[in-house]
PDB file of N, CA and C in Angstrom:
ATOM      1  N   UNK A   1      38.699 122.433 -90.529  1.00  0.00           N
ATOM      2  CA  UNK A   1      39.507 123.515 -91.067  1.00  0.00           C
ATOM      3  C   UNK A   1      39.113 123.694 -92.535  1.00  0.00           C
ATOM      4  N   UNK A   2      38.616 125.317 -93.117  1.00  0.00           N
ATOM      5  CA  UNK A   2      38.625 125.226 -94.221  1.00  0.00           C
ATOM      6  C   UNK A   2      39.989 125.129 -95.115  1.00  0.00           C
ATOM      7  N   UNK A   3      39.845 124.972 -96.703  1.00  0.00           N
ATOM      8  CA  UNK A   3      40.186 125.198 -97.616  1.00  0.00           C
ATOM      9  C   UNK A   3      41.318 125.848 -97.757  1.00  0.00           C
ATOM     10  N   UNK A   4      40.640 127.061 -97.466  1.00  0.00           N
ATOM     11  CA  UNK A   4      41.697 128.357 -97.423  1.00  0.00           C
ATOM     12  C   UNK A   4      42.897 128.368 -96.583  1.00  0.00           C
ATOM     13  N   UNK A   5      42.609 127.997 -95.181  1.00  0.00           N
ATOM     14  CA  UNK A   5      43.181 127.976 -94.300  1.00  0.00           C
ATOM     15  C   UNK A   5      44.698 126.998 -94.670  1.00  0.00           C
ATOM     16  N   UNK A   6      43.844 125.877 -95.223  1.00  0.00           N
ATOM     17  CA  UNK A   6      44.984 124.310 -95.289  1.00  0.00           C
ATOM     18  C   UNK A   6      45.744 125.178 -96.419  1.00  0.00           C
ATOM     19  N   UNK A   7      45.357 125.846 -97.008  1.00  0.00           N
ATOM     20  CA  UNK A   7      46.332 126.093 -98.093  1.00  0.00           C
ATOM     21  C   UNK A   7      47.815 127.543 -97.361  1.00  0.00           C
ATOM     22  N   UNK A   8      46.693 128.141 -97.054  1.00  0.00           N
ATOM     23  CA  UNK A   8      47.581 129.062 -96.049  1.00  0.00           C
ATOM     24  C   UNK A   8      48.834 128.481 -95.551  1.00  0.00           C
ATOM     25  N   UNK A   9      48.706 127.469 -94.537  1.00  0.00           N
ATOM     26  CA  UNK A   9      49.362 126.611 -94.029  1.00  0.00           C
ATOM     27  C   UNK A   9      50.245 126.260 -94.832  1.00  0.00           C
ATOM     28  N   UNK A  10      50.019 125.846 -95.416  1.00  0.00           N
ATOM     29  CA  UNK A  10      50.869 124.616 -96.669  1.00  0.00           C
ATOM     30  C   UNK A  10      52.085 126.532 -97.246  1.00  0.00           C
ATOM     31  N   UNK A  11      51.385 127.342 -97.141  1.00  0.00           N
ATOM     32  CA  UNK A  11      52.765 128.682 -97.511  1.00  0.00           C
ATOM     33  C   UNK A  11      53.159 128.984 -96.986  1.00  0.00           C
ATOM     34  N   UNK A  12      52.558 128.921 -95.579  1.00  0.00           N
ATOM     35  CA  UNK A  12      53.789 129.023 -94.240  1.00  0.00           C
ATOM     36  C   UNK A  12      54.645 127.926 -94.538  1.00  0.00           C
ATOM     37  N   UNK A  13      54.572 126.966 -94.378  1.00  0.00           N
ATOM     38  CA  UNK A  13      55.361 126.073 -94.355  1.00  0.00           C
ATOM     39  C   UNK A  13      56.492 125.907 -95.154  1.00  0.00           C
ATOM     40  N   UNK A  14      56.255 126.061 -96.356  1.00  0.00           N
ATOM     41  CA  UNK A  14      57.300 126.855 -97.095  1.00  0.00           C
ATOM     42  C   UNK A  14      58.625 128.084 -96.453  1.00  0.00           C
ATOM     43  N   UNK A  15      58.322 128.717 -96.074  1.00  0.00           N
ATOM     44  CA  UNK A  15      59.061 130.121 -95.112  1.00  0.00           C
ATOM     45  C   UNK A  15      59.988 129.494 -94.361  1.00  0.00           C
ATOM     46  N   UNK A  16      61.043 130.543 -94.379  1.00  0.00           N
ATOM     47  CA  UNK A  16      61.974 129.876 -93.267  1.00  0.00           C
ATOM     48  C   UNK A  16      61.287 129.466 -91.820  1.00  0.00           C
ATOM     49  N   UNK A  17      61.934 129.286 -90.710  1.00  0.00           N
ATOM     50  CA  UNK A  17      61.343 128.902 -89.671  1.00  0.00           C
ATOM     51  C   UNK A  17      60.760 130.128 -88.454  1.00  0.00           C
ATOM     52  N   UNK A  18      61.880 131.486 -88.755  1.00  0.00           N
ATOM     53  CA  UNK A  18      61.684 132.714 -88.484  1.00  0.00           C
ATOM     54  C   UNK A  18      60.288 133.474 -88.681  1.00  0.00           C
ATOM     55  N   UNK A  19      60.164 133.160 -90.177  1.00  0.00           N
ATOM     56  CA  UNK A  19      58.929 134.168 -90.555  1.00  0.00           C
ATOM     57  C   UNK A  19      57.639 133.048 -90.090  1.00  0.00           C
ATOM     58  N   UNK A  20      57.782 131.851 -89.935  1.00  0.00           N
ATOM     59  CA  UNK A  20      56.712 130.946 -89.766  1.00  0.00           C
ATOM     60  C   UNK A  20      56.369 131.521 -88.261  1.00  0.00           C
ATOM     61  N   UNK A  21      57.175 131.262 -87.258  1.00  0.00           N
ATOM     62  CA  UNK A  21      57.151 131.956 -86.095  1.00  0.00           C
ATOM     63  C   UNK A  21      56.422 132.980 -85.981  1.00  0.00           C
ATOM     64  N   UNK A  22      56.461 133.871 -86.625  1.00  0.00           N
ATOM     65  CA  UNK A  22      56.001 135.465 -86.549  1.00  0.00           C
ATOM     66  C   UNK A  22      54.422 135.073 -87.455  1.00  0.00           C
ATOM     67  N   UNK A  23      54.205 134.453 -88.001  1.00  0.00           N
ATOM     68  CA  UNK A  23      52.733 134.187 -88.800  1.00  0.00           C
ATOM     69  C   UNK A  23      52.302 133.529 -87.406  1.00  0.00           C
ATOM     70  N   UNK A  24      52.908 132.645 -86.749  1.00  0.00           N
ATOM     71  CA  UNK A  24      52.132 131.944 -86.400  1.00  0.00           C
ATOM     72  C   UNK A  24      51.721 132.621 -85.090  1.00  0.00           C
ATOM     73  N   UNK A  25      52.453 133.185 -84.568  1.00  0.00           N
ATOM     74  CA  UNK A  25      51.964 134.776 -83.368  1.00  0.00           C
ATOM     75  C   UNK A  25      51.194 135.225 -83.719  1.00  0.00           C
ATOM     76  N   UNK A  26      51.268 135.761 -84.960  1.00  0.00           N
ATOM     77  CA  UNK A  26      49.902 136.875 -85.710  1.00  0.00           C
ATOM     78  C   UNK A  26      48.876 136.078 -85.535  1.00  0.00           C
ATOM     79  N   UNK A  27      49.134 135.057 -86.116  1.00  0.00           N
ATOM     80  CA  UNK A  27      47.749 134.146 -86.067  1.00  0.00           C
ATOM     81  C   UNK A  27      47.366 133.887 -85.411  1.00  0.00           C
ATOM     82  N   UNK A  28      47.477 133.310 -83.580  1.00  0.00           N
ATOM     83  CA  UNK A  28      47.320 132.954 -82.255  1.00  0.00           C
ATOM     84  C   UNK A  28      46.715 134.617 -81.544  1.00  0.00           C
ATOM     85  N   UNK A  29      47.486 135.440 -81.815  1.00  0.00           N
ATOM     86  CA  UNK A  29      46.765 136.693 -81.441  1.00  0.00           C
ATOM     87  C   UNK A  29      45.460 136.941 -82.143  1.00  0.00           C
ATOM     88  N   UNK A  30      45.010 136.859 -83.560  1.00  0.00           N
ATOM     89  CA  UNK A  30      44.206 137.404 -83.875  1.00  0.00           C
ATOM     90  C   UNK A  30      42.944 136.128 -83.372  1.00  0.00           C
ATOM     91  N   UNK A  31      43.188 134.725 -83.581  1.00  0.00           N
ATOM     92  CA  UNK A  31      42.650 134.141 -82.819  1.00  0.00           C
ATOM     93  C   UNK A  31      41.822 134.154 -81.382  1.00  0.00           C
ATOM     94  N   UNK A  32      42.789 134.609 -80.728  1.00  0.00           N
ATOM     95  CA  UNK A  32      41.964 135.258 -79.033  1.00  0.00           C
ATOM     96  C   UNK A  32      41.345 136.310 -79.226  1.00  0.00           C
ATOM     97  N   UNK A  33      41.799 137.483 -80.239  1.00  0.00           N
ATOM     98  CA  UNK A  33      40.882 138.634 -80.120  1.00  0.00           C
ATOM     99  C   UNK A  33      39.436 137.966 -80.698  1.00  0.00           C
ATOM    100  N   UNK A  34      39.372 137.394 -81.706  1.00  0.00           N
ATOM    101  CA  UNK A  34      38.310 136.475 -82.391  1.00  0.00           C
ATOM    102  C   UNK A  34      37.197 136.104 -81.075  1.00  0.00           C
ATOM    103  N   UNK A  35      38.006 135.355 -80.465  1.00  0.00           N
ATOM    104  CA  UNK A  35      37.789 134.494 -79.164  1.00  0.00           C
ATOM    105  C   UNK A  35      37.006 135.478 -78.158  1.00  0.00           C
ATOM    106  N   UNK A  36      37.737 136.539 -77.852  1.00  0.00           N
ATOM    107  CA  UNK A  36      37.295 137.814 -76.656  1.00  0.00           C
ATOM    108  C   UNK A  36      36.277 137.879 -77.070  1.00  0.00           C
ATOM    109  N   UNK A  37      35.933 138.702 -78.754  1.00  0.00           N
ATOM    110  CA  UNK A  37      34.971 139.522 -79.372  1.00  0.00           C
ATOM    111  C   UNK A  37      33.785 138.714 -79.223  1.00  0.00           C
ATOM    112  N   UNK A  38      33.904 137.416 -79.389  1.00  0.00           N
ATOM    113  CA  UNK A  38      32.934 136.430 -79.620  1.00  0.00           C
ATOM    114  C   UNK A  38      32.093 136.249 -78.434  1.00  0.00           C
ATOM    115  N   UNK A  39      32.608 136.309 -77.402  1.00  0.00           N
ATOM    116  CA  UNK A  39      32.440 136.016 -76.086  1.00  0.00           C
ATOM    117  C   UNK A  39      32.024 137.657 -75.727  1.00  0.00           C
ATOM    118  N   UNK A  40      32.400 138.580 -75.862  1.00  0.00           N
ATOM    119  CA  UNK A  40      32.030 140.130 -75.422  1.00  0.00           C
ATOM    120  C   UNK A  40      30.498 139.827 -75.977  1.00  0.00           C
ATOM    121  N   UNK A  41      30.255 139.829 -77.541  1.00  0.00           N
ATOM    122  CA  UNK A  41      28.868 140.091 -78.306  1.00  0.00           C
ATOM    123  C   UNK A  41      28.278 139.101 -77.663  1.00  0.00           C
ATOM    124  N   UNK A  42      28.595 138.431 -77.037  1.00  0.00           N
ATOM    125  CA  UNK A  42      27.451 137.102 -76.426  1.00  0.00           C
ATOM    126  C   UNK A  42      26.688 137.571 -75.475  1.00  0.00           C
ATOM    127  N   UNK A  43      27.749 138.492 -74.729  1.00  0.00           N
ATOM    128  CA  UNK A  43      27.372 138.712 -73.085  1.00  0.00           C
ATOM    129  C   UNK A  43      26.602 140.054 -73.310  1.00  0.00           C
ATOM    130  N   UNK A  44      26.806 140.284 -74.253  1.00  0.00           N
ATOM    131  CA  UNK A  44      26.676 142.279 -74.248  1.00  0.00           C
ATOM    132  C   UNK A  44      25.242 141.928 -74.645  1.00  0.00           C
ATOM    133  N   UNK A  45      24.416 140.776 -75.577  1.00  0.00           N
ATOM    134  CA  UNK A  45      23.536 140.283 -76.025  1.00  0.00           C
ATOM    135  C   UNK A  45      22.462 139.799 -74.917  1.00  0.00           C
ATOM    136  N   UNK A  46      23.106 139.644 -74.124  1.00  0.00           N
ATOM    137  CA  UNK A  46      21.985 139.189 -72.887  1.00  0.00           C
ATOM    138  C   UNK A  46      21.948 140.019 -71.950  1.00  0.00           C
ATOM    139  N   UNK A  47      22.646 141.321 -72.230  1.00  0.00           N
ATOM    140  CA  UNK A  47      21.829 142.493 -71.872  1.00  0.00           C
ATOM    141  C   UNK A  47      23.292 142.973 -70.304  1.00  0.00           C
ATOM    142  N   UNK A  48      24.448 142.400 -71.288  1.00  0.00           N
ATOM    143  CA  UNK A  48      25.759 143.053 -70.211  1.00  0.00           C
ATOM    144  C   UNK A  48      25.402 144.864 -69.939  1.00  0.00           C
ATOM    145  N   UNK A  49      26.074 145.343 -68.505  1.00  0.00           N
ATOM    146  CA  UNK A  49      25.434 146.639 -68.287  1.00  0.00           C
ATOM    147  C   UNK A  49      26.667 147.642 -68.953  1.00  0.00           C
ATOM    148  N   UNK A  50      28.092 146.946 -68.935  1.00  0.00           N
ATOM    149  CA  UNK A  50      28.611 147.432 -68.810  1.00  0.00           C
ATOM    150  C   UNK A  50      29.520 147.553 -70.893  1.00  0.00           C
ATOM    151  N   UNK A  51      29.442 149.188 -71.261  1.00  0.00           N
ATOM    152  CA  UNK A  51      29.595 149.135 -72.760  1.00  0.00           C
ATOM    153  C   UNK A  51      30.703 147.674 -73.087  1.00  0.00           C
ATOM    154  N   UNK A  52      30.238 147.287 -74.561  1.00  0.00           N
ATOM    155  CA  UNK A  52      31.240 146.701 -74.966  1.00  0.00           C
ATOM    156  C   UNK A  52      32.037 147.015 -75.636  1.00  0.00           C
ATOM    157  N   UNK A  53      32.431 148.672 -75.554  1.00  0.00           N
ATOM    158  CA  UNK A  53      33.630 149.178 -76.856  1.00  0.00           C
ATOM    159  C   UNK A  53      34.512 149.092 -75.025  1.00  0.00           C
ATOM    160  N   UNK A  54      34.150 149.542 -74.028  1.00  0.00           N
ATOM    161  CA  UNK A  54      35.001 149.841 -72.916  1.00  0.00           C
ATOM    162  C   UNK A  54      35.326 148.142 -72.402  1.00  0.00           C
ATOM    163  N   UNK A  55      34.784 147.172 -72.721  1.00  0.00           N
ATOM    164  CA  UNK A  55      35.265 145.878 -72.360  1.00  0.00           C
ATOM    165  C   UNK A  55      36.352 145.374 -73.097  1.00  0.00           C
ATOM    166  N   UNK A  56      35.694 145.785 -74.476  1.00  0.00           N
ATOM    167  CA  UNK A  56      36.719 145.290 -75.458  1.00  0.00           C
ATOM    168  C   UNK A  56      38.105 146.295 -75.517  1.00  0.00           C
ATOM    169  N   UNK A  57      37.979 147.180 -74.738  1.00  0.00           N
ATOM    170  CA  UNK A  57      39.481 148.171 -74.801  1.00  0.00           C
ATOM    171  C   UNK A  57      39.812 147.661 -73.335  1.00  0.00           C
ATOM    172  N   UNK A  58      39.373 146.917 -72.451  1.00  0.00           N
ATOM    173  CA  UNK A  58      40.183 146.618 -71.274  1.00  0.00           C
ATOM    174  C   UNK A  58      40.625 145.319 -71.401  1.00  0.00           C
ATOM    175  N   UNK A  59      40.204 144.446 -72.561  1.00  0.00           N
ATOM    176  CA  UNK A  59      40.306 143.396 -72.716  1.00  0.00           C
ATOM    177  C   UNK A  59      41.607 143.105 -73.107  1.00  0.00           C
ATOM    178  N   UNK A  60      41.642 143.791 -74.475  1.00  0.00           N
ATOM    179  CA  UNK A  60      42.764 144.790 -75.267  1.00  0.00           C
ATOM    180  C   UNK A  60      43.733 144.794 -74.710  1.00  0.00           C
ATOM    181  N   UNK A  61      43.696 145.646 -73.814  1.00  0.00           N
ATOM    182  CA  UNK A  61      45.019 146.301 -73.114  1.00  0.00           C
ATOM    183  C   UNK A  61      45.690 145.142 -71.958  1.00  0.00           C
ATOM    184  N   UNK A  62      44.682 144.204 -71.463  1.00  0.00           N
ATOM    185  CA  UNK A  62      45.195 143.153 -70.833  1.00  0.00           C
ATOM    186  C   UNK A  62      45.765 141.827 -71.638  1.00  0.00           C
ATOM    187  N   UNK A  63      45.600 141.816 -72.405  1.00  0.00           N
ATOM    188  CA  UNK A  63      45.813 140.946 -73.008  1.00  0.00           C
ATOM    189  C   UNK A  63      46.788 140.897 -74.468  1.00  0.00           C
ATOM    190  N   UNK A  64      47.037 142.084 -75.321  1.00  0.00           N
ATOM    191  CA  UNK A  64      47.532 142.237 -76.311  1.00  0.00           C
ATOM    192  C   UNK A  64      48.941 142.525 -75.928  1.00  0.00           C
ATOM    193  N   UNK A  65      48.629 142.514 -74.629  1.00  0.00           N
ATOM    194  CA  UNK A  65      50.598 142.314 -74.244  1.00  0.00           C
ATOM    195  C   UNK A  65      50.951 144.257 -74.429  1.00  0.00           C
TER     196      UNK A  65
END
């Protein structure tokens, strides 16, 4: 874990337990999209047939709740 991150942490932690909650959603979501994207450009790289703006919007929509 960088730097940044541990420090991040360390200001959540601070926050009531409410707003920590809600960071820590944000953060777990943007995480998997991270995760999808990473995994889309991999596949789309070895020559996937199918676009990756239309994977990444079905991905999206299944998953972003």
């Amino acid at each position: 874990m960088n730097q940044t991150l541990k420090d991040a942490i360390r200001e959540v932690e601070a926050l009531p337990e409410a707003e920590q909650e809600e960071l820590a959603q944000a953060l777990l979501a943007m995480a998997a999209r991270k995760r999808i994207d990473a995994k889309l450009a991999a596949a789309e790289a070895e020559g996937g047939e199918i676009p990756h703006e239309e994977v990444v919007a079905r991905m999206r929509a299944r998953y972003d709740g």
